[in-house]
Each structure stands twice: as C-alpha cells, then as structure tokens.
N, C-alpha and C. Protein backbone atom coordinates (compact mmCIF):
# COMPACT_ATOMS: atom_id res chain seq x y z
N UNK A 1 49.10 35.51 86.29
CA UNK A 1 50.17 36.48 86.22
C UNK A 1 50.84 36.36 84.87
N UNK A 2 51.16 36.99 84.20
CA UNK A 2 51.65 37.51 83.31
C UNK A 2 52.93 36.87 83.25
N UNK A 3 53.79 36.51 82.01
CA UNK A 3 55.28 35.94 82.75
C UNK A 3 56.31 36.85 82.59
N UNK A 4 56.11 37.86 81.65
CA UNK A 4 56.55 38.66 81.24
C UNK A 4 56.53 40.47 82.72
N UNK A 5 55.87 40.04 83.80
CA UNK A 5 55.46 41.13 84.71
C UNK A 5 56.84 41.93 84.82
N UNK A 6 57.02 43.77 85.13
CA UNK A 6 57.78 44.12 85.68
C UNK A 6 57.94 44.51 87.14
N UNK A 7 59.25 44.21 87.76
CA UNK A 7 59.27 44.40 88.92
C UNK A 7 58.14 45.09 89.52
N UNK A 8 57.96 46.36 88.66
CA UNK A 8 56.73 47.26 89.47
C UNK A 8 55.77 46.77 89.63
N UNK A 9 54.95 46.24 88.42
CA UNK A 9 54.41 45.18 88.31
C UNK A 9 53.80 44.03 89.56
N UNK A 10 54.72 43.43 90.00
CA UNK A 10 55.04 42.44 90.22
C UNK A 10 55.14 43.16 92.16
N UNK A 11 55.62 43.74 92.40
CA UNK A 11 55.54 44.81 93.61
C UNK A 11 54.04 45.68 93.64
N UNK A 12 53.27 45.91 92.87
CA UNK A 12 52.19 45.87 92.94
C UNK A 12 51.06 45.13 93.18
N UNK A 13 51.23 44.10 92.50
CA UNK A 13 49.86 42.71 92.62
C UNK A 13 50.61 41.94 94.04
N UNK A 14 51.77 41.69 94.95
CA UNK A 14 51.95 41.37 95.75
C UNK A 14 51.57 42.51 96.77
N UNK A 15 51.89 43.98 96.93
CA UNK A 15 51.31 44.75 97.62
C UNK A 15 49.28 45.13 97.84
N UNK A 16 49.05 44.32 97.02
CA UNK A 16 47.39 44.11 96.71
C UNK A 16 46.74 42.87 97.28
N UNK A 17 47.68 42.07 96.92
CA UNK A 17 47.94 40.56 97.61
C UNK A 17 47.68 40.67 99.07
N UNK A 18 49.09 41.39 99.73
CA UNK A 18 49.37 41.73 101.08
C UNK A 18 48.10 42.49 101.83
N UNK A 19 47.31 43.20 100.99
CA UNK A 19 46.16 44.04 102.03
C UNK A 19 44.97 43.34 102.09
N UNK A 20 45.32 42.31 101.04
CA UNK A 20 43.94 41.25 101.15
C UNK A 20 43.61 40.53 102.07
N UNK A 21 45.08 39.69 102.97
CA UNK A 21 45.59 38.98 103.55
C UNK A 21 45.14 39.96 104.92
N UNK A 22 46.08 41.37 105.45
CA UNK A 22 45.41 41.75 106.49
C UNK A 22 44.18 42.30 106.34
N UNK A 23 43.58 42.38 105.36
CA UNK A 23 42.07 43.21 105.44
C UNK A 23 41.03 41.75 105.75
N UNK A 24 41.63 40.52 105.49
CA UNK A 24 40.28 39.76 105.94
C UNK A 24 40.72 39.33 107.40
N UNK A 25 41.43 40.01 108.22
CA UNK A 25 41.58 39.22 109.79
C UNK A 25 40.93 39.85 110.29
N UNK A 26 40.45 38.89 111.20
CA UNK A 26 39.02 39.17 111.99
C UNK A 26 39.67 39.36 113.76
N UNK A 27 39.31 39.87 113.77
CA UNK A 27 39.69 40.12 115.96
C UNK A 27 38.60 39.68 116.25
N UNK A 28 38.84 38.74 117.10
CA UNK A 28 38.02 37.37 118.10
C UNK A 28 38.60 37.06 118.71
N UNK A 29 37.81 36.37 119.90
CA UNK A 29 38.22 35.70 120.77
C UNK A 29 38.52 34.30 120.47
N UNK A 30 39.42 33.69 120.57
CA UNK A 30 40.85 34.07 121.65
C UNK A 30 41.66 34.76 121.11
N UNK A 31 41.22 36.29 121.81
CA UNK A 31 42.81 37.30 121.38
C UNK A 31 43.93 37.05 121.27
N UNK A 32 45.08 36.97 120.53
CA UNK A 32 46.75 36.85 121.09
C UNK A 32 47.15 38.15 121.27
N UNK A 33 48.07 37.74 121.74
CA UNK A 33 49.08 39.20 122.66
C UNK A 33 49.27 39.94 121.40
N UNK A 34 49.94 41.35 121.67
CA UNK A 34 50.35 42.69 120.88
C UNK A 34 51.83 41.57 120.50
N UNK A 35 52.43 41.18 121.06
CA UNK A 35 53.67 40.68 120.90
C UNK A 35 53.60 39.12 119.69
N UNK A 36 52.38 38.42 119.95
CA UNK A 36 52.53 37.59 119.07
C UNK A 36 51.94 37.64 117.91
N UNK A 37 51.33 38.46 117.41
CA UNK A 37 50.70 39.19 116.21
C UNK A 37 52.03 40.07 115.44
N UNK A 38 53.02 40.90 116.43
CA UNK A 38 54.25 41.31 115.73
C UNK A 38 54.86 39.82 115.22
N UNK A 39 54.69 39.15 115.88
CA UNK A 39 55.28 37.62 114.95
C UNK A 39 54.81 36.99 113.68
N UNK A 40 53.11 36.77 113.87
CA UNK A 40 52.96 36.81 112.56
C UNK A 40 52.99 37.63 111.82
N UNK A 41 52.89 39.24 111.65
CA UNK A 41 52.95 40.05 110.89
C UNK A 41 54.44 40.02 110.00
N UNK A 42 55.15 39.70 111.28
CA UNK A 42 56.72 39.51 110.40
C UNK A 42 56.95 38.19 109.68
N UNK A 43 56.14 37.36 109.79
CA UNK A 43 56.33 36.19 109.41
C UNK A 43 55.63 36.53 107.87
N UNK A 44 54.21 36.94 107.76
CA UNK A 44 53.66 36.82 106.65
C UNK A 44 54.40 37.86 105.40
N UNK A 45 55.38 38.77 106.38
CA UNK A 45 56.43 39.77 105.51
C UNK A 45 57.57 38.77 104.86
N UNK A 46 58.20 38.29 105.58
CA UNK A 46 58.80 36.92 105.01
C UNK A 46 58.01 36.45 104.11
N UNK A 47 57.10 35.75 104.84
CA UNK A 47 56.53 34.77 103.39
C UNK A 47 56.13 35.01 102.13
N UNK A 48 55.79 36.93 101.92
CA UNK A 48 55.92 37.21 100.82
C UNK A 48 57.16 37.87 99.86
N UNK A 49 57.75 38.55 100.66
CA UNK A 49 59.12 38.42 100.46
C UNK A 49 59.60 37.62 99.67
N UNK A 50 59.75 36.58 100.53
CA UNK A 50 60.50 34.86 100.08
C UNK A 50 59.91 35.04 98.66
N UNK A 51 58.37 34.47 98.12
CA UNK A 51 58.20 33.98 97.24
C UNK A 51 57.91 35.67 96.31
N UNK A 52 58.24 36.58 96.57
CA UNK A 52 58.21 37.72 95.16
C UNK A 52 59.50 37.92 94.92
N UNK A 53 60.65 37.23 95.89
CA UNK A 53 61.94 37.33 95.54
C UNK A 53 62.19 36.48 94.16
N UNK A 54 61.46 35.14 94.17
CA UNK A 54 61.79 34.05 93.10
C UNK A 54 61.10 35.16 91.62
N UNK A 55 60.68 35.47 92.12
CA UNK A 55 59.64 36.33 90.64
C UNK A 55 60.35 37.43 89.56
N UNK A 56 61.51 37.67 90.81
CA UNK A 56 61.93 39.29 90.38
C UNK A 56 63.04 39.12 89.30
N UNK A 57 63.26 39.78 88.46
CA UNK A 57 64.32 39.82 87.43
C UNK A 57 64.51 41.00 86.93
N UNK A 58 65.56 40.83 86.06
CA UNK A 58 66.64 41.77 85.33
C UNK A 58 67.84 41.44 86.06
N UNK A 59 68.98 42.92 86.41
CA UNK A 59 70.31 42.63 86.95
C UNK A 59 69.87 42.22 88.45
N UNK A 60 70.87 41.64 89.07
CA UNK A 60 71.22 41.62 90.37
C UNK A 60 70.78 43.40 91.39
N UNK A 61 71.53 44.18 90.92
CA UNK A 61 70.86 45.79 91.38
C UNK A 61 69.86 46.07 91.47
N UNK A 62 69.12 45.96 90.32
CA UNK A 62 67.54 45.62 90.05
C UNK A 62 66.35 45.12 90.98
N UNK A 63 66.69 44.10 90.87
CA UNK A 63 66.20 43.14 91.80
C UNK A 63 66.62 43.71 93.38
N UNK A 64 67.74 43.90 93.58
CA UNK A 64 68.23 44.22 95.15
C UNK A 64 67.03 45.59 95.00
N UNK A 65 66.68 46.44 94.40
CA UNK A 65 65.86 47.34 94.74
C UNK A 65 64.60 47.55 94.69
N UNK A 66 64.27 46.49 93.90
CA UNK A 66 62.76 46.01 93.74
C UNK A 66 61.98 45.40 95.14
N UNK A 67 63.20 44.42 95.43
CA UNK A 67 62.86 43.98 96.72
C UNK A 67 62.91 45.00 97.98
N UNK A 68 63.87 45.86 98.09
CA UNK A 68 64.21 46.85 99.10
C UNK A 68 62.96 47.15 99.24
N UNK A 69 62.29 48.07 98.23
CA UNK A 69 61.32 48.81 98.08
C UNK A 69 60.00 47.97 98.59
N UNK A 70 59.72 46.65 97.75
CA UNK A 70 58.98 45.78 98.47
C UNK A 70 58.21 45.83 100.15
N UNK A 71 59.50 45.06 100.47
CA UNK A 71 59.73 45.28 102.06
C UNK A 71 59.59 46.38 102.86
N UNK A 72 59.64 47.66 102.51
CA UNK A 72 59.52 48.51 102.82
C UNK A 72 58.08 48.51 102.80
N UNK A 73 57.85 48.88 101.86
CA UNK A 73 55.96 48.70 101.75
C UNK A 73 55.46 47.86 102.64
N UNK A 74 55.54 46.34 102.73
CA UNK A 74 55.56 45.85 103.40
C UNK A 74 55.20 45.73 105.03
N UNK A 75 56.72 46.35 105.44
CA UNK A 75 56.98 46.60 106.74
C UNK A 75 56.06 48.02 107.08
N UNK A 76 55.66 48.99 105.96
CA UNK A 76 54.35 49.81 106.41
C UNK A 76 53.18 49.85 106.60
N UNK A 77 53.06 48.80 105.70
CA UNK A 77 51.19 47.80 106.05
C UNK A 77 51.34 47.10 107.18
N UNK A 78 52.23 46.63 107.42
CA UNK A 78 52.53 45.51 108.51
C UNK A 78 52.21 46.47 109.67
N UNK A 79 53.01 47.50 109.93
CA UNK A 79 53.15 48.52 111.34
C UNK A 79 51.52 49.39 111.29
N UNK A 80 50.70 49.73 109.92
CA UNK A 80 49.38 50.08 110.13
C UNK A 80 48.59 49.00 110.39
N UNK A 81 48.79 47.61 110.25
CA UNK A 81 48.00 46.54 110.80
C UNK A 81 48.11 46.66 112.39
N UNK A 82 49.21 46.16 112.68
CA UNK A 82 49.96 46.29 114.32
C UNK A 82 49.11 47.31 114.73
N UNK A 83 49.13 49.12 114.58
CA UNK A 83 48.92 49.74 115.29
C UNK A 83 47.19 49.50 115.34
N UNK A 84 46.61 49.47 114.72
CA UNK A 84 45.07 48.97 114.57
C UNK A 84 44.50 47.92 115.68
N UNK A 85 45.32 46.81 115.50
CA UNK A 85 45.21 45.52 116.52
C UNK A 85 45.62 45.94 117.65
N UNK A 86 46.43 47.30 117.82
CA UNK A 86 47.22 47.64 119.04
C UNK A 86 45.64 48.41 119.71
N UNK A 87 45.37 49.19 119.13
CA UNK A 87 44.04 50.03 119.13
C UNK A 87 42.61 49.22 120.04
N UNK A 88 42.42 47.91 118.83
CA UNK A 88 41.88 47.05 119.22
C UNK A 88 42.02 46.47 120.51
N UNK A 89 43.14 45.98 120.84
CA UNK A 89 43.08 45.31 122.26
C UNK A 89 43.07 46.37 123.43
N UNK A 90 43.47 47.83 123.30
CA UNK A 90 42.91 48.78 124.04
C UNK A 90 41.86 48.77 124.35
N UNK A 91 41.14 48.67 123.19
CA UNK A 91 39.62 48.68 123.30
C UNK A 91 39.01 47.46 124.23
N UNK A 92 39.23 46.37 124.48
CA UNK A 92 39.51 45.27 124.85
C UNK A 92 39.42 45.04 126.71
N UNK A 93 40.37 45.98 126.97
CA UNK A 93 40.59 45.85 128.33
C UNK A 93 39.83 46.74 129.27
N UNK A 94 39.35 46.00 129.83
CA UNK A 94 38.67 46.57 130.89
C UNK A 94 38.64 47.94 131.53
N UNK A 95 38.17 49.02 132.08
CA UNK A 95 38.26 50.11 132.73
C UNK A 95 39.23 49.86 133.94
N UNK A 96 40.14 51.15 133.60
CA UNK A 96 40.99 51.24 134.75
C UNK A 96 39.80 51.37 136.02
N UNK A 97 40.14 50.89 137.46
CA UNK A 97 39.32 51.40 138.14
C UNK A 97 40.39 52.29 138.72
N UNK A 98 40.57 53.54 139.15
CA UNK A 98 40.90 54.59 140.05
C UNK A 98 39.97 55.24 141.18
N UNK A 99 40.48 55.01 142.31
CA UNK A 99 39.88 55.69 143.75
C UNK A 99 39.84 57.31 143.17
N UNK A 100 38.78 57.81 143.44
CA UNK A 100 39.01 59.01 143.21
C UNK A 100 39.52 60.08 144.97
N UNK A 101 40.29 60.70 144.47
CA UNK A 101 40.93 61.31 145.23
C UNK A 101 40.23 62.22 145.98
N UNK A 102 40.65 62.48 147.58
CA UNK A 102 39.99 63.00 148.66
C UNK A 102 40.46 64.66 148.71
C-alpha cells in the first residue's frame, strides 16, 4: 500500500479486500444458522472497519465520511452475502411434505 493512499483510495482496496474475503466462503457441511452467519458478517464489518479506520486521514470530517461511506458499502456486501447464504440454506431444507387436499 502506498503511504501516501487517499481515503478513496484506501475505501477502495479495502472494498476489494472485503469481496475477496466473502467470495472465497464455501457452504458445507456443518451449516450454521441464518442467525449466526449475521454474526460473523457483522463481525468481519467491524474488523475491517476497525483497521481502515487507523489508515484514514486528513480532518476529523473527512475521515468521519470516509468511514460513513465505508460501512455503508460494507453493510451492502454484507446484506448481498446474507441474502445468498439465506438462498442457500433454502436450498438446503428438505421438501415441505403437504397432504394434498380432498
């Protein structure tokens, strides 16, 4: 990385970062729940967060919007991962059985 990167910059190669991270998860068995996958998804939003926060510079404003924007992105890869895995474990479960009606 560059040391000199700008925010955009810098909100870019972490947003490139971020699809690398969900583009290599694999769905296998042992599935986890829809609910504990929203955990790591929010967790790995944090964890990049956290460390593109240390990165970011210029003013205080700056930065508060670099990051906004971030997170945002973020939290939209995150919710197209989710709904995918959501997809996935649909796929997953067994056939309803229904009596068919008389």
């Amino acid at each position: 990385m560059a040391p000199f990167q700008s925010n955009k910059d810098l909100i870019s190669t972490g947003i490139k970062e971020f699809n690398v991270l969900l583009d290599q998860q694999v769905f296998d068995d042992p599935l986890i729940s829809e609910e504990d996958m929203v955990i790591v998804v929010h967790d790995w939003v944090n964890l990049y967060t956290n460390y593109y926060k240390k990165l970011m510079h210029g003013e205080q404003e700056e930065q508060d919007r670099a990051m906004t924007e971030f997170q945002q992105e973020l939290s939209t890869l995150g919710s197209q991962f989710l709904a995918k895995y959501r997809t996935f474990l649909k796929s997953k479960e067994p056939p309803s059985s229904t009596l068919p009606s008389s």
